[in-house]
C-alpha atoms as a PDB file:
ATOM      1  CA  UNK A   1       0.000   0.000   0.000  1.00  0.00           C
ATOM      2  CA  UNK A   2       1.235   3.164  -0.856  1.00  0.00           C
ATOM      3  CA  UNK A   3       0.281   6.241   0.880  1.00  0.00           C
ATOM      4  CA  UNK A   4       0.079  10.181  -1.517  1.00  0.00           C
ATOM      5  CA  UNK A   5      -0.748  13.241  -1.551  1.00  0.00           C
ATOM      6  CA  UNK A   6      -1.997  15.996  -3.975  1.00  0.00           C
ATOM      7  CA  UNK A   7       0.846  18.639  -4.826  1.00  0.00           C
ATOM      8  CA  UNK A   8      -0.513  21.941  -4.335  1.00  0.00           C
ATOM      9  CA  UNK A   9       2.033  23.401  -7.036  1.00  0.00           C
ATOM     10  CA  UNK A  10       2.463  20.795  -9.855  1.00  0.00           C
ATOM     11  CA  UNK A  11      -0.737  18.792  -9.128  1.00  0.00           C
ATOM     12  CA  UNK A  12       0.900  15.288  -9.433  1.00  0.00           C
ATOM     13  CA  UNK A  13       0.851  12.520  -6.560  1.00  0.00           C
ATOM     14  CA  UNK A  14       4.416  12.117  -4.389  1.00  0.00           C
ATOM     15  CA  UNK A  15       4.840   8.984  -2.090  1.00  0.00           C
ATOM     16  CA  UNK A  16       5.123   9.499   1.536  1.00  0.00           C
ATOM     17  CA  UNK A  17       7.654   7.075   2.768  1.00  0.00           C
ATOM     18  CA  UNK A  18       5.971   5.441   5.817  1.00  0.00           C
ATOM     19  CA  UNK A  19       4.628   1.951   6.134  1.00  0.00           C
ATOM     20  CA  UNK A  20       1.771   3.341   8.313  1.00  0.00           C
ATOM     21  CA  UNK A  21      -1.730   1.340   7.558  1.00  0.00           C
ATOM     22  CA  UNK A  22      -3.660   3.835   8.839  1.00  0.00           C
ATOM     23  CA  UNK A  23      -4.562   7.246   9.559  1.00  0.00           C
ATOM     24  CA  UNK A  24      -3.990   7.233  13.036  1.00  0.00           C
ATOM     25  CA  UNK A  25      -0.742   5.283  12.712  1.00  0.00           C
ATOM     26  CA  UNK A  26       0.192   8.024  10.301  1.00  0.00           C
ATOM     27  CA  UNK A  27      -0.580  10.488  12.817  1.00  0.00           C
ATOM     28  CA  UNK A  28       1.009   9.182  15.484  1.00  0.00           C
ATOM     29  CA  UNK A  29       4.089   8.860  13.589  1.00  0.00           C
ATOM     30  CA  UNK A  30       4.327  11.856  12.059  1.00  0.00           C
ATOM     31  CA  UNK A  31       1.698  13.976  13.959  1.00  0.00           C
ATOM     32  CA  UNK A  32      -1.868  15.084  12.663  1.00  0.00           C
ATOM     33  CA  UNK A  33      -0.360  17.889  10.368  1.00  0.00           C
ATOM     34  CA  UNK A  34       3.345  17.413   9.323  1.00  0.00           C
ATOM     35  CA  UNK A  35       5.600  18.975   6.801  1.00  0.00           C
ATOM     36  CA  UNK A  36       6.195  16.829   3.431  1.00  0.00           C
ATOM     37  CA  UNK A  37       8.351  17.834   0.497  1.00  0.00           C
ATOM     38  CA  UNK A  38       7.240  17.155  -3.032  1.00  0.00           C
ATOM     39  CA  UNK A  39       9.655  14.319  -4.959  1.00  0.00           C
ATOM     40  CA  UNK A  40       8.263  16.086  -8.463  1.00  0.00           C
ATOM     41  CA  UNK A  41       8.754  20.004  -7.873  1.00  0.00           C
ATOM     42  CA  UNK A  42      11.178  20.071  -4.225  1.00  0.00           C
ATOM     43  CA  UNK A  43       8.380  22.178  -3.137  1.00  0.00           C
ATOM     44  CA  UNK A  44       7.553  21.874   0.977  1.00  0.00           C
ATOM     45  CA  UNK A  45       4.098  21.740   1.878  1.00  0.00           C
ATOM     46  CA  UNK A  46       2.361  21.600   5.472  1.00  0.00           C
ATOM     47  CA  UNK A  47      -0.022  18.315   5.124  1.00  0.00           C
ATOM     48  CA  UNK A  48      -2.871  17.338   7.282  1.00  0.00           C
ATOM     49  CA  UNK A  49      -3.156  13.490   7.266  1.00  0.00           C
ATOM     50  CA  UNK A  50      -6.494  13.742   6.160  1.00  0.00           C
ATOM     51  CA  UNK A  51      -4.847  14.835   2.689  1.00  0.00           C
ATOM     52  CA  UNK A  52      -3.133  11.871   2.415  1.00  0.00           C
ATOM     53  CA  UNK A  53      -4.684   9.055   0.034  1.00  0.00           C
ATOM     54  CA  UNK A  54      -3.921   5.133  -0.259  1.00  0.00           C
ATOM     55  CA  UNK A  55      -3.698   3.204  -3.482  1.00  0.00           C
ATOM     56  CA  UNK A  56      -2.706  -0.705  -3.874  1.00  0.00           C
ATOM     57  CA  UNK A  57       1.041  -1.087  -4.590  1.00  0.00           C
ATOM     58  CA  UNK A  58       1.763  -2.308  -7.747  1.00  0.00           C
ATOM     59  CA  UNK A  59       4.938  -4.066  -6.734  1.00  0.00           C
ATOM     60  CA  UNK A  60       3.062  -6.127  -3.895  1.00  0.00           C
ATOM     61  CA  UNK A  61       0.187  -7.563  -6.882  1.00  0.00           C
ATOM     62  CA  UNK A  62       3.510  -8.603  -8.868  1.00  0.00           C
ATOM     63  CA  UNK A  63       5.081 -10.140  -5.942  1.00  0.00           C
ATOM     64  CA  UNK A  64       1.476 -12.154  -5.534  1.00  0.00           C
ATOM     65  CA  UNK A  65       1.603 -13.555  -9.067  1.00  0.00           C
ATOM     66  CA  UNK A  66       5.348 -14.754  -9.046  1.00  0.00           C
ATOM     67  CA  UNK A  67       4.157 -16.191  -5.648  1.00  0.00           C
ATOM     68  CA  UNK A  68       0.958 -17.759  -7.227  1.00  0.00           C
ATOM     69  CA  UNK A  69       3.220 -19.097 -10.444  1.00  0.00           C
ATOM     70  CA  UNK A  70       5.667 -20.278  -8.010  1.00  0.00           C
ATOM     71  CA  UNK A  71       2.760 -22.332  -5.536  1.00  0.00           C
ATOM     72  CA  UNK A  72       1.720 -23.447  -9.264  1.00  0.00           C
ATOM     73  CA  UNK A  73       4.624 -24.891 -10.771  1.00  0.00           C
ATOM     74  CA  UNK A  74       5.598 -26.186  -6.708  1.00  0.00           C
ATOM     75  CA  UNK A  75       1.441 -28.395  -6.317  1.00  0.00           C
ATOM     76  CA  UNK A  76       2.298 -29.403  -9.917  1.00  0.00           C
ATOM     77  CA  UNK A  77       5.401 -31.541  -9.257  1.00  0.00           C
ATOM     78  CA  UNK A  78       4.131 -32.524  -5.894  1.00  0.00           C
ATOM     79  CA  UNK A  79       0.678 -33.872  -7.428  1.00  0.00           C
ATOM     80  CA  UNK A  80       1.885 -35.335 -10.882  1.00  0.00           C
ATOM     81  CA  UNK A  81       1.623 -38.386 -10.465  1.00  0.00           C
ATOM     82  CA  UNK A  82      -1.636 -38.742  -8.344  1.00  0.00           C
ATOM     83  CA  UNK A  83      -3.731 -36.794 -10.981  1.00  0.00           C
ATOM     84  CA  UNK A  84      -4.820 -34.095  -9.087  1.00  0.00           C
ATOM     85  CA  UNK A  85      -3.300 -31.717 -11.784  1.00  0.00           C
ATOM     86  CA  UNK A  86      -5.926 -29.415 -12.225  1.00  0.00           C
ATOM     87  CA  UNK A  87      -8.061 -29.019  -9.615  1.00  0.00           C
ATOM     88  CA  UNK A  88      -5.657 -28.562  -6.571  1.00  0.00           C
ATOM     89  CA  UNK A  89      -2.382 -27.353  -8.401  1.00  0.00           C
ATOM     90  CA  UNK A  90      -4.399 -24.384 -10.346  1.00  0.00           C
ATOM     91  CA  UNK A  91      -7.327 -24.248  -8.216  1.00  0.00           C
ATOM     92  CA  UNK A  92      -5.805 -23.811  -4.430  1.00  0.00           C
ATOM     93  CA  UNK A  93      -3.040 -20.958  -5.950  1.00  0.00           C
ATOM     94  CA  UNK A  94      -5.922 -19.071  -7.837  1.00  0.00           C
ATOM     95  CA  UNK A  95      -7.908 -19.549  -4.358  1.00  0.00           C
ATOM     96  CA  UNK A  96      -5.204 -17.895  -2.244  1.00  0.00           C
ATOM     97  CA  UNK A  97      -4.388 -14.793  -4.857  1.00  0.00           C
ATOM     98  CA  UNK A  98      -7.824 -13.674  -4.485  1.00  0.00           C
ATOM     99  CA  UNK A  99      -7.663 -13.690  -1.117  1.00  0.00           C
ATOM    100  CA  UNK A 100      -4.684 -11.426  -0.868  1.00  0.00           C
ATOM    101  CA  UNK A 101      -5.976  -9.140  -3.422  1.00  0.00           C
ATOM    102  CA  UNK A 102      -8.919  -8.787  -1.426  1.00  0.00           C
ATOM    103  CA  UNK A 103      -7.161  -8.332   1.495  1.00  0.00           C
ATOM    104  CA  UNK A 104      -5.313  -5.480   0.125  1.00  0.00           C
ATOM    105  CA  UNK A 105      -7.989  -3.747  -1.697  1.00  0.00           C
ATOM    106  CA  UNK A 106      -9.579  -3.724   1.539  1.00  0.00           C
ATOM    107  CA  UNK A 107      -6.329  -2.345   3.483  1.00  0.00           C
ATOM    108  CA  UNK A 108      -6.620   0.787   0.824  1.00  0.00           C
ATOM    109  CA  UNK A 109      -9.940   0.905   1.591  1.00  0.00           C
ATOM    110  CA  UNK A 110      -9.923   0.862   5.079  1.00  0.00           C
ATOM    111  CA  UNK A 111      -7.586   3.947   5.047  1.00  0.00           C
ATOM    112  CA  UNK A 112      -9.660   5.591   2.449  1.00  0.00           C
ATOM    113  CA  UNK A 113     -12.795   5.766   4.403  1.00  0.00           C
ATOM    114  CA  UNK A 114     -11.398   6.737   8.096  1.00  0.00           C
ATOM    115  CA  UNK A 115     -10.514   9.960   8.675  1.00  0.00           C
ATOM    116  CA  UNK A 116      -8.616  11.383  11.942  1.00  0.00           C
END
């Protein structure tokens, strides 16, 4: 999960680098209205962590589907030879990538809707 803001001068989205996964753990790390400097423009700006915005990290989906490939190709050479190929090789990995994928739409989510 990655947590931005909106750049009052050059209206793009910078990263704040915190693995906070919430508002209130934001706060308390940072306080409820901190200073945060723009990666696009090096412009400072005084944020409230209301202002502050989650969205899914694209790097943790990709991790999920080497992981899913990997539990694949892993069920697959365990179950071979018993001829369970398809439904427990493809079927238990598939199972378990939409669980964390809901999981983290629901983190974003979650931080989306509370507010401090």
């Amino acid at each position: 999960m990655k947590i931005k803001y909106l750049c009052k001068n050059c209206k793009k989205y910078p990263i704040i680098k915190t693995n906070a996964i919430s508002r209130y753990e934001l706060s308390d790390k940072k306080s409820e209205t901190f200073m945060a400097q723009c990666s696009f423009c090096i412009s400072d700006q005084k944020l409230h962590v209301n202002q502050t915005i989650a969205e899914s990290n694209n790097m943790g989906l990709m991790m999920y589907i080497l992981g899913t490939i990997a539990l694949i190709a892993l069920m697959t050479s365990i179950f071979w030879n018993k001829g369970y190929i398809s439904t427990i090789s493809f079927g238990l990995p598939l199972f378990v990538l939409s669980i964390l994928m809901g999981q983290s739409k629901t983190k974003v989510n979650t931080y989306n809707k509370h507010r401090v």
